[in-house]
N, C-alpha and C. Protein backbone atom coordinates (compact mmCIF):
# COMPACT_ATOMS: atom_id res chain seq x y z
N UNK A 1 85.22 45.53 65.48
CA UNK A 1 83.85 45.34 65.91
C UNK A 1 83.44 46.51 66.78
N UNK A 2 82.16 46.90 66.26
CA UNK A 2 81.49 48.07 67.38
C UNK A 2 80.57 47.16 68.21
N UNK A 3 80.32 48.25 69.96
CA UNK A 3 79.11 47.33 70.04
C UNK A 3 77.74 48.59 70.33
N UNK A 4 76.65 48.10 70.68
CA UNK A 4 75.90 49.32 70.19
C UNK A 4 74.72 48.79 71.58
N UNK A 5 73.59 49.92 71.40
CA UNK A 5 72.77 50.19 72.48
C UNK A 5 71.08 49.79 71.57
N UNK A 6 70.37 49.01 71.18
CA UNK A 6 69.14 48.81 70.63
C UNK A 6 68.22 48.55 72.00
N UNK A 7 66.82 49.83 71.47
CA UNK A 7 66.00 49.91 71.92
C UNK A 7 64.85 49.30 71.42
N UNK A 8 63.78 49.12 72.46
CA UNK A 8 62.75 48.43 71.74
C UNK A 8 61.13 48.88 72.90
N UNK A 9 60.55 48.99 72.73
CA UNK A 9 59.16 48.66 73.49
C UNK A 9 59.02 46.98 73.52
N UNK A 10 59.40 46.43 74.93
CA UNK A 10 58.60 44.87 74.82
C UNK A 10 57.05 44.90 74.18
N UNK A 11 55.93 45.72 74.46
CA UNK A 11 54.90 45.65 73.88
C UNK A 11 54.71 45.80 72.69
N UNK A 12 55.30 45.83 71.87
CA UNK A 12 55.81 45.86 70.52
C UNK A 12 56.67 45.15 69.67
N UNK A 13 58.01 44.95 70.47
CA UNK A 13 58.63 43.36 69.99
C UNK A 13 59.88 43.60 71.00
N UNK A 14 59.67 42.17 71.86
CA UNK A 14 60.32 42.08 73.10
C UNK A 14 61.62 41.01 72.90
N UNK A 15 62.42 41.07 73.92
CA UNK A 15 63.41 40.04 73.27
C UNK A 15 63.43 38.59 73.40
N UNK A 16 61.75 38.31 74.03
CA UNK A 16 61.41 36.91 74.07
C UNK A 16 60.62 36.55 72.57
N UNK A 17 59.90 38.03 71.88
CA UNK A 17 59.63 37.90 70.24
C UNK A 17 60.26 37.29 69.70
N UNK A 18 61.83 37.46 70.32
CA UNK A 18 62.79 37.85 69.07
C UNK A 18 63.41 35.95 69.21
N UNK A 19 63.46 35.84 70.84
CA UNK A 19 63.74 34.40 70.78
C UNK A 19 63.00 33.04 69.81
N UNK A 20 61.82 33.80 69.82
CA UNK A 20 60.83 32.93 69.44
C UNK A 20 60.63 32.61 67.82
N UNK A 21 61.14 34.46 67.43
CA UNK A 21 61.13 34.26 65.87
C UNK A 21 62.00 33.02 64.93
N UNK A 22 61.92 33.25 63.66
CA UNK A 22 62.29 32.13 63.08
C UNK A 22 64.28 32.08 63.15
N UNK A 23 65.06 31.34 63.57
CA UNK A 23 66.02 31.27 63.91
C UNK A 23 66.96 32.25 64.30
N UNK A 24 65.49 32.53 65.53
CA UNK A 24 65.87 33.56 66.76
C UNK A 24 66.99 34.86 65.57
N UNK A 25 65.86 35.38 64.41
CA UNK A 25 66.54 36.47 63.76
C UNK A 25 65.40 37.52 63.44
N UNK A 26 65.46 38.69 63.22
CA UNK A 26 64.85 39.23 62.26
C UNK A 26 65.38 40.59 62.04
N UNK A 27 64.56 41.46 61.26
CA UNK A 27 64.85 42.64 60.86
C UNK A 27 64.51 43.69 61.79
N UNK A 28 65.38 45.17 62.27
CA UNK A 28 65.15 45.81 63.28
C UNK A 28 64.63 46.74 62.00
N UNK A 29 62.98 47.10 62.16
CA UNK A 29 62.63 47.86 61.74
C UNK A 29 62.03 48.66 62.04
N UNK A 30 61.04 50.18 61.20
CA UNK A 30 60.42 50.67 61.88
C UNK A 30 61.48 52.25 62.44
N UNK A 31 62.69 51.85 62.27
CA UNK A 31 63.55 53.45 62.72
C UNK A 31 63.03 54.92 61.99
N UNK A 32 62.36 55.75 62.47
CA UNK A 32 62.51 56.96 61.64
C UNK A 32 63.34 58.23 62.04
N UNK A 33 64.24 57.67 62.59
CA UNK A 33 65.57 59.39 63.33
C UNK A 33 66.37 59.20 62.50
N UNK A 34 66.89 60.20 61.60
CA UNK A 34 67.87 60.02 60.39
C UNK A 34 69.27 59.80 61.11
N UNK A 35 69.71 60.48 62.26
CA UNK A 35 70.37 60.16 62.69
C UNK A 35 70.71 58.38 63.20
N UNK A 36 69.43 57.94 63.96
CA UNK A 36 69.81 56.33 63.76
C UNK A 36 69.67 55.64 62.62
N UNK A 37 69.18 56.43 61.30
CA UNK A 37 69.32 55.85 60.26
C UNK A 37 70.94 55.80 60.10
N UNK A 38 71.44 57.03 60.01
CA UNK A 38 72.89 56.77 59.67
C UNK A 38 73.87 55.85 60.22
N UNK A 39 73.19 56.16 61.58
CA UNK A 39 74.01 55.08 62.49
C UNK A 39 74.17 53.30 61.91
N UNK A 40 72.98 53.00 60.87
CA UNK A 40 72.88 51.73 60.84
C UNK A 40 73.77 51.75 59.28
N UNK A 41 73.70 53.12 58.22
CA UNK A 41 74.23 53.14 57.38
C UNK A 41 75.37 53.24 56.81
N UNK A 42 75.89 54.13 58.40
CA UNK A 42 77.42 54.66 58.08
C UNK A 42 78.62 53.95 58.46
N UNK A 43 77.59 53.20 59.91
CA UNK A 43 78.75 52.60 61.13
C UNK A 43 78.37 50.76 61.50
N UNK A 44 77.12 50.57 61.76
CA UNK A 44 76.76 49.10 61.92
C UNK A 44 77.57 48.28 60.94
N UNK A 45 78.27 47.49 61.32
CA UNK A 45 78.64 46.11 60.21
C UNK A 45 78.05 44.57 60.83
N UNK A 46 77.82 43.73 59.90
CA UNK A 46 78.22 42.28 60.20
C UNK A 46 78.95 42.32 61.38
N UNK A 47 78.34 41.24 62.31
CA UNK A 47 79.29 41.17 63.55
C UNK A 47 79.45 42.03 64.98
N UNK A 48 79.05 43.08 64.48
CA UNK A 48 78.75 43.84 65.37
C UNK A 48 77.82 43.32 66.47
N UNK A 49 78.13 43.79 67.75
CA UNK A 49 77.43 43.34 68.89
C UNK A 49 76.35 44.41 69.62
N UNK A 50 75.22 44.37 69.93
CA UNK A 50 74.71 45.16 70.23
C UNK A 50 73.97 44.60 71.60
N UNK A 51 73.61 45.36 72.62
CA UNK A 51 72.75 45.21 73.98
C UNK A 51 71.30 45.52 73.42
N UNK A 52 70.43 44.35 73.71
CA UNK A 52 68.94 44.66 73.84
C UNK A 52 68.04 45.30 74.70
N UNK A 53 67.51 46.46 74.67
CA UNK A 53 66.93 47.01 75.80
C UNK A 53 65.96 47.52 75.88
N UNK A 54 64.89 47.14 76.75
CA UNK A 54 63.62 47.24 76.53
C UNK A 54 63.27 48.53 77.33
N UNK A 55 62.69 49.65 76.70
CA UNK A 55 62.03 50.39 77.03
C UNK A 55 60.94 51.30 76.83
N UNK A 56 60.32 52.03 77.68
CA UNK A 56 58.75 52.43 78.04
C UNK A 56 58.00 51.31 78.49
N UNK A 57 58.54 50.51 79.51
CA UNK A 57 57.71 49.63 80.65
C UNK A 57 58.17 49.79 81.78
N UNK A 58 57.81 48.82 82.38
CA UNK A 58 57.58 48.66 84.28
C UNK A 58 59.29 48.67 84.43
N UNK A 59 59.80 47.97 83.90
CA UNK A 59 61.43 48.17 84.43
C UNK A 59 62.24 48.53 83.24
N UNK A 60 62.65 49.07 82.68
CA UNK A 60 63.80 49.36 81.53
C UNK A 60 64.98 48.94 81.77
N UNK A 61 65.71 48.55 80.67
CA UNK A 61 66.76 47.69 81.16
C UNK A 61 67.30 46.83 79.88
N UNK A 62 68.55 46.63 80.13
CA UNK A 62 68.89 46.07 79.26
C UNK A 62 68.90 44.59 79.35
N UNK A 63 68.31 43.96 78.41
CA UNK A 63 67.82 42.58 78.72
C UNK A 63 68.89 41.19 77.45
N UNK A 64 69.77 41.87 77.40
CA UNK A 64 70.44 40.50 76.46
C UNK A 64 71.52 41.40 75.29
N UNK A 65 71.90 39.80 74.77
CA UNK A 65 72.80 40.75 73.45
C UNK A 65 72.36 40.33 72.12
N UNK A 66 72.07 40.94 71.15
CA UNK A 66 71.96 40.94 69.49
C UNK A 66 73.67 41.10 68.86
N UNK A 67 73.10 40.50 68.33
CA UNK A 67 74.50 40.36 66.69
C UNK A 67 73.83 40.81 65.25
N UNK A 68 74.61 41.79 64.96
CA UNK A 68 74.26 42.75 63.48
C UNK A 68 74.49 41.32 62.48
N UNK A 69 73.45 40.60 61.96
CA UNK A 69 73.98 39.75 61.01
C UNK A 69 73.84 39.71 59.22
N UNK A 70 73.15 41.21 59.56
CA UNK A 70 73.19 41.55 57.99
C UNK A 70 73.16 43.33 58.04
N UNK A 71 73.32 43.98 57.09
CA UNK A 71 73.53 45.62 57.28
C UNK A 71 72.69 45.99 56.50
N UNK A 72 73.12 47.34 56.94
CA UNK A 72 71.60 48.24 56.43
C UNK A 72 71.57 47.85 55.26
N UNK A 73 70.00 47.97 54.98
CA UNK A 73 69.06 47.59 53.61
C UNK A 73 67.98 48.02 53.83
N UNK A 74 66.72 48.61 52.86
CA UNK A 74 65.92 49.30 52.94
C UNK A 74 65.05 48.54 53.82
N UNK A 75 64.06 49.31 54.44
CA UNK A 75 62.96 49.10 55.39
C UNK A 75 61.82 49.08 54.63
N UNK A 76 61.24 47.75 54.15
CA UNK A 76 60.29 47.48 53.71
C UNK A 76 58.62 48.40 54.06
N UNK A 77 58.46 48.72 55.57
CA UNK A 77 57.91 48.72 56.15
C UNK A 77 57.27 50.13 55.71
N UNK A 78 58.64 51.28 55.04
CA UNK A 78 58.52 52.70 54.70
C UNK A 78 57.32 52.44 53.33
N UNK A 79 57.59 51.45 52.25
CA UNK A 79 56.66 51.46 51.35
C UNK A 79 55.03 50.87 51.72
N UNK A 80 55.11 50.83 52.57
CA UNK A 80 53.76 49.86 53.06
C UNK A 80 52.65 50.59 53.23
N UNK A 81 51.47 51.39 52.47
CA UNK A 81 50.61 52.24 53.24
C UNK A 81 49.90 51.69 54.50
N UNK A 82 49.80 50.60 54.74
CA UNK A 82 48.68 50.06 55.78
C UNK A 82 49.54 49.87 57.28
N UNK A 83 51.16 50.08 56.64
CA UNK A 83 52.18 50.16 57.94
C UNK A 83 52.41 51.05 58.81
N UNK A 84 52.29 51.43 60.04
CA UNK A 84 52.32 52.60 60.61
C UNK A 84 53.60 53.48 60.26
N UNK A 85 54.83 52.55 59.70
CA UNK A 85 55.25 53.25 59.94
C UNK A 85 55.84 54.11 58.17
N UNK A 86 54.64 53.56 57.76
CA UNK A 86 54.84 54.06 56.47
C UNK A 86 55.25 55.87 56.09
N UNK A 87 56.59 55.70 55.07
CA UNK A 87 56.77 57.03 54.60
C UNK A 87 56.32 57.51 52.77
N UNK A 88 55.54 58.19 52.47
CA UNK A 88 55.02 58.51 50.87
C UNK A 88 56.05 58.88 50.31
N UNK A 89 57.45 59.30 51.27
CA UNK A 89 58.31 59.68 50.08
C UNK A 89 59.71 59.06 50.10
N UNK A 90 60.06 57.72 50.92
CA UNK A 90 60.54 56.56 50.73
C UNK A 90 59.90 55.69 49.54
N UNK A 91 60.68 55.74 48.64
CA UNK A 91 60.30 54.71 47.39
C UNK A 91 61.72 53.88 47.84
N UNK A 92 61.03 52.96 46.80
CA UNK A 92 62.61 51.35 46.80
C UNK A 92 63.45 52.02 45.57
N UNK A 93 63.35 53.19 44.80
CA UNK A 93 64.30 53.40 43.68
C UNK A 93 65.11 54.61 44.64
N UNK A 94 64.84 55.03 45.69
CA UNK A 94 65.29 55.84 46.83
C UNK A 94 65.01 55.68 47.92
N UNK A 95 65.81 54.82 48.71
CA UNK A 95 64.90 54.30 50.01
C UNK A 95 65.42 55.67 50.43
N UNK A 96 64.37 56.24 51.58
CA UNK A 96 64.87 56.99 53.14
C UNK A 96 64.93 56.02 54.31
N UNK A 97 64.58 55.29 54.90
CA UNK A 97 64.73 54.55 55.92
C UNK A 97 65.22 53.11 55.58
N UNK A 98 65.82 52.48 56.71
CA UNK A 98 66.96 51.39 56.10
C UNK A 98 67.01 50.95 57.90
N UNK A 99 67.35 48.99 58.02
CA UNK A 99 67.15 48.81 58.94
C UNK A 99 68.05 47.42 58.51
N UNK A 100 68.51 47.03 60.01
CA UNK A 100 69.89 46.13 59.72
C UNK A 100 68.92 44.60 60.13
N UNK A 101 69.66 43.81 59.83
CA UNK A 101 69.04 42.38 60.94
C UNK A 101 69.66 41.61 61.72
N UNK A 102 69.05 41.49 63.17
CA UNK A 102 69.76 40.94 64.42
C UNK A 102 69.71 39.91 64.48
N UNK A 103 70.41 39.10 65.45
CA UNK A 103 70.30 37.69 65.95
C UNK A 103 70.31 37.50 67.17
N UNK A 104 69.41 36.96 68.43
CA UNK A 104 69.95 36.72 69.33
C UNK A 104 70.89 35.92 69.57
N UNK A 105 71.80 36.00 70.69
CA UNK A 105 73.38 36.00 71.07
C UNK A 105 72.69 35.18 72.44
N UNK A 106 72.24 36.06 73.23
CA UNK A 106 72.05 35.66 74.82
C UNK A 106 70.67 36.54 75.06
N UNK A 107 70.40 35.71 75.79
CA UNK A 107 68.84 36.11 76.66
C UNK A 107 69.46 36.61 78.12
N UNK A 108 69.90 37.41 78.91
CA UNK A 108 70.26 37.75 80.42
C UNK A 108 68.84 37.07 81.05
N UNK A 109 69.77 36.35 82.13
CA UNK A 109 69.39 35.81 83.21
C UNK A 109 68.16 36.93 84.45
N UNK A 110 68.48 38.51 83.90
CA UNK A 110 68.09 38.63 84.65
C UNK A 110 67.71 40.51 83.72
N UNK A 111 67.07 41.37 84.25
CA UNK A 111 67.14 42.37 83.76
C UNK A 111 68.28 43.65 84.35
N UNK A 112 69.08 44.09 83.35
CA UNK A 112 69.97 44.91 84.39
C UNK A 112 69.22 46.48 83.71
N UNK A 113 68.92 46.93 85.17
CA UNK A 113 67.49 47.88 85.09
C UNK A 113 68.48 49.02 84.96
N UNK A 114 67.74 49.91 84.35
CA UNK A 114 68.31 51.41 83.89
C UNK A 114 68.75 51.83 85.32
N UNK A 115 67.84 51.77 86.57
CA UNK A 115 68.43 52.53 88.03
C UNK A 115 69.28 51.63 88.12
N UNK A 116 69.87 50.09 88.24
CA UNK A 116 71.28 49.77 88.16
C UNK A 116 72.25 50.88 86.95
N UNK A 117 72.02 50.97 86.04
CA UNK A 117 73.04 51.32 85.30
C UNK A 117 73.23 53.10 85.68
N UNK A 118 72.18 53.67 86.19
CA UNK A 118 72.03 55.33 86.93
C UNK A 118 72.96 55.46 87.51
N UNK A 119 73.20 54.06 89.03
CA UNK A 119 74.17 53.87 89.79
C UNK A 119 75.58 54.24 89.86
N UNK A 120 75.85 53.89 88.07
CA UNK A 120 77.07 54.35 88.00
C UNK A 120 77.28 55.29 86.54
N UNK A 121 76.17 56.06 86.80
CA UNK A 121 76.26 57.56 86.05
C UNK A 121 76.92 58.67 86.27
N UNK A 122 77.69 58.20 87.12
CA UNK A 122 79.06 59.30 87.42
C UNK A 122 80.37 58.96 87.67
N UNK A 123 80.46 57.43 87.33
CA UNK A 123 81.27 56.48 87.44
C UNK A 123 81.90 55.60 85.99
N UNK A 124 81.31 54.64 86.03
CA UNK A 124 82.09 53.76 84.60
C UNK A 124 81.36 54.37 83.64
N UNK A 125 79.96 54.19 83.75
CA UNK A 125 79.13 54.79 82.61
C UNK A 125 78.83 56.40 82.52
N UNK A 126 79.55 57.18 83.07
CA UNK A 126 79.35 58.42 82.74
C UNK A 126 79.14 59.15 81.61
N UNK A 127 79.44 58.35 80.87
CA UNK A 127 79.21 58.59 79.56
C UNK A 127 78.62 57.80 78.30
N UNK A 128 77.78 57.14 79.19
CA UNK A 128 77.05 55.89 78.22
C UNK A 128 76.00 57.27 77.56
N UNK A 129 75.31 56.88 76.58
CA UNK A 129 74.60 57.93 75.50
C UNK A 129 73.16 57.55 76.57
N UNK A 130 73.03 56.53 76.68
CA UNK A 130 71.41 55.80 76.91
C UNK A 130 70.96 56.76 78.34
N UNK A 131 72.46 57.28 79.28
CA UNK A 131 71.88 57.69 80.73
C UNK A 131 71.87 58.98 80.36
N UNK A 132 72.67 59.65 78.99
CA UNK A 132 72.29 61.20 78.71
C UNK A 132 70.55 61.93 79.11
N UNK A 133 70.69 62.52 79.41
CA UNK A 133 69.03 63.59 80.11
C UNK A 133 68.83 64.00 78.50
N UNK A 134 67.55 63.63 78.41
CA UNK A 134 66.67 63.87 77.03
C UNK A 134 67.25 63.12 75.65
N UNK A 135 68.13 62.06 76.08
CA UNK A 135 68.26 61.47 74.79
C UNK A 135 67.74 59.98 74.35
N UNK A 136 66.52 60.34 73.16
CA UNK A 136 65.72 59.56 72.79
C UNK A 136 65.76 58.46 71.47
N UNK A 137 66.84 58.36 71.48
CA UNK A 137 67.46 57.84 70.37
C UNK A 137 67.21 56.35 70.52
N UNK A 138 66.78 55.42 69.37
CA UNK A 138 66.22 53.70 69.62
C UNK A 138 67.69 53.26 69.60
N UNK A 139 68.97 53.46 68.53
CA UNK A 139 70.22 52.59 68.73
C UNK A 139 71.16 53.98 68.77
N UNK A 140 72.10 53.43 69.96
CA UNK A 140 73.27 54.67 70.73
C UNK A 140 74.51 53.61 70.41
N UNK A 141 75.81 53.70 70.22
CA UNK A 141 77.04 53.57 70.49
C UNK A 141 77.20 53.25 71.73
N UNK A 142 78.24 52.20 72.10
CA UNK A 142 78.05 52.06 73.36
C UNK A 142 79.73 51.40 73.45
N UNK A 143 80.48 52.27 74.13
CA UNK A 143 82.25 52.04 73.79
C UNK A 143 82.50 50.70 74.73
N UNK A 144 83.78 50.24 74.55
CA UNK A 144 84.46 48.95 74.53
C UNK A 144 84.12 48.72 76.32
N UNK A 145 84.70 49.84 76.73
CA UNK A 145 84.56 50.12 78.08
C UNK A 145 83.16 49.89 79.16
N UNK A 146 82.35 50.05 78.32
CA UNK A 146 81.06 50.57 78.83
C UNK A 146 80.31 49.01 78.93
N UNK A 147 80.84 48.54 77.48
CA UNK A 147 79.85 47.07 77.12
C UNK A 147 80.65 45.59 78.16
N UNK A 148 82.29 46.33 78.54
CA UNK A 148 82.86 45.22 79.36
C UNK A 148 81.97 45.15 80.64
N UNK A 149 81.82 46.48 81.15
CA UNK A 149 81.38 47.12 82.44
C UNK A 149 79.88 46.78 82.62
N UNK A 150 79.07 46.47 81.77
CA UNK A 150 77.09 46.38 81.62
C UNK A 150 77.55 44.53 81.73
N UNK A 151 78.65 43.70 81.62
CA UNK A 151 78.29 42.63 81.20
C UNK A 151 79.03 42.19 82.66
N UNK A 152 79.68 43.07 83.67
CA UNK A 152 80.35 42.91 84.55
C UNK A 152 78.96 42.93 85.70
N UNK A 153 77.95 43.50 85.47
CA UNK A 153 76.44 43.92 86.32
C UNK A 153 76.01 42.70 86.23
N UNK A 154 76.18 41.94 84.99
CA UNK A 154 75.32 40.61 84.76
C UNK A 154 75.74 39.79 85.87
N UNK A 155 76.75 39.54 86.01
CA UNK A 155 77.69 38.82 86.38
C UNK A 155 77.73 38.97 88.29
N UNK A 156 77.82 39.89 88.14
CA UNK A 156 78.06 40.12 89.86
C UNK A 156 76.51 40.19 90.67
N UNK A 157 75.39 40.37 89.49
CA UNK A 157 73.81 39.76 90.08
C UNK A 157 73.67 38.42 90.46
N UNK A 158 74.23 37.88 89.11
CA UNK A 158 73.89 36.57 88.93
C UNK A 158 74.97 35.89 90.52
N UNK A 159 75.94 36.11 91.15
CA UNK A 159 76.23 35.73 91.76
C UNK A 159 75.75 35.83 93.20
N UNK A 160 75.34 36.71 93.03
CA UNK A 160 74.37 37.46 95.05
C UNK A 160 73.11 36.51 94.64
């Protein structure tokens, strides 16, 4: 099992959307970085665990966990002209964009904010992808180490 880093704009689809959707599942769509394309093509499986994290708002932060419960498959969304995020040269006999589908796992009690996780940007997470300077990537890798350590923040809030 990998576990992974998914980004999102709450003003766009938040992880109370996602609670709400139809058995708290849907499709993460909408990716156009070939690189996180690959990421969902080469490496995401079934099972896989991923952190939800909302950002470009008032607090950023990682707000819960998703489960990969189906793998990449084309992104409907690329054939769609009226879709923003439509591509003219994604066809379904050649998809270019491809998007996996999540499940919520857990809703966090609380938000563990990007300046918590800064905190220890020279420490446990020194090497988380998400605290890298200029990296804009929607889903990052996020090692064994890193995902024990983000779920260890939950934990020691929830107790103060």
């Amino acid at each position: 099992m990998k576990y992974w880093l998914m980004k999102s704009e709450p003003g766009t689809f938040s992880i109370d959307d996602l609670a709400a959707a139809p058995r708290q599942r849907t499709g993460w769509d909408g990716v156009r970085s070939f690189q996180v394309r690959n990421f969902m093509r080469d490496d995401m499986r079934k099972g896989d665990l991923a952190f939800f994290y909302h950002s470009s708002c008032a607090e950023p932060g990682i707000v819960g966990v998703v489960e990969i419960v189906r793998e990449a498959h084309p992104d409907p969304t690329a054939f769609d002209p009226d879709d923003p995020h439509y591509d003219a040269a994604s066809t379904r006999e050649d998809p270019r964009w491809l998007m996996v589908d999540v499940k919520l796992k857990r809703k966090f009690p609380h938000v563990v904010s990007l300046e918590q996780l800064k905190e220890h940007a020279s420490g446990k997470l020194r090497d988380m992808v998400v605290l890298r300077r200029g990296n804009r990537l929607s889903i990052t890798p996020v090692t064994d180490a890193e995902w024990r350590f983000v779920h260890s923040l939950v934990a020691d809030t929830r107790r103060s």
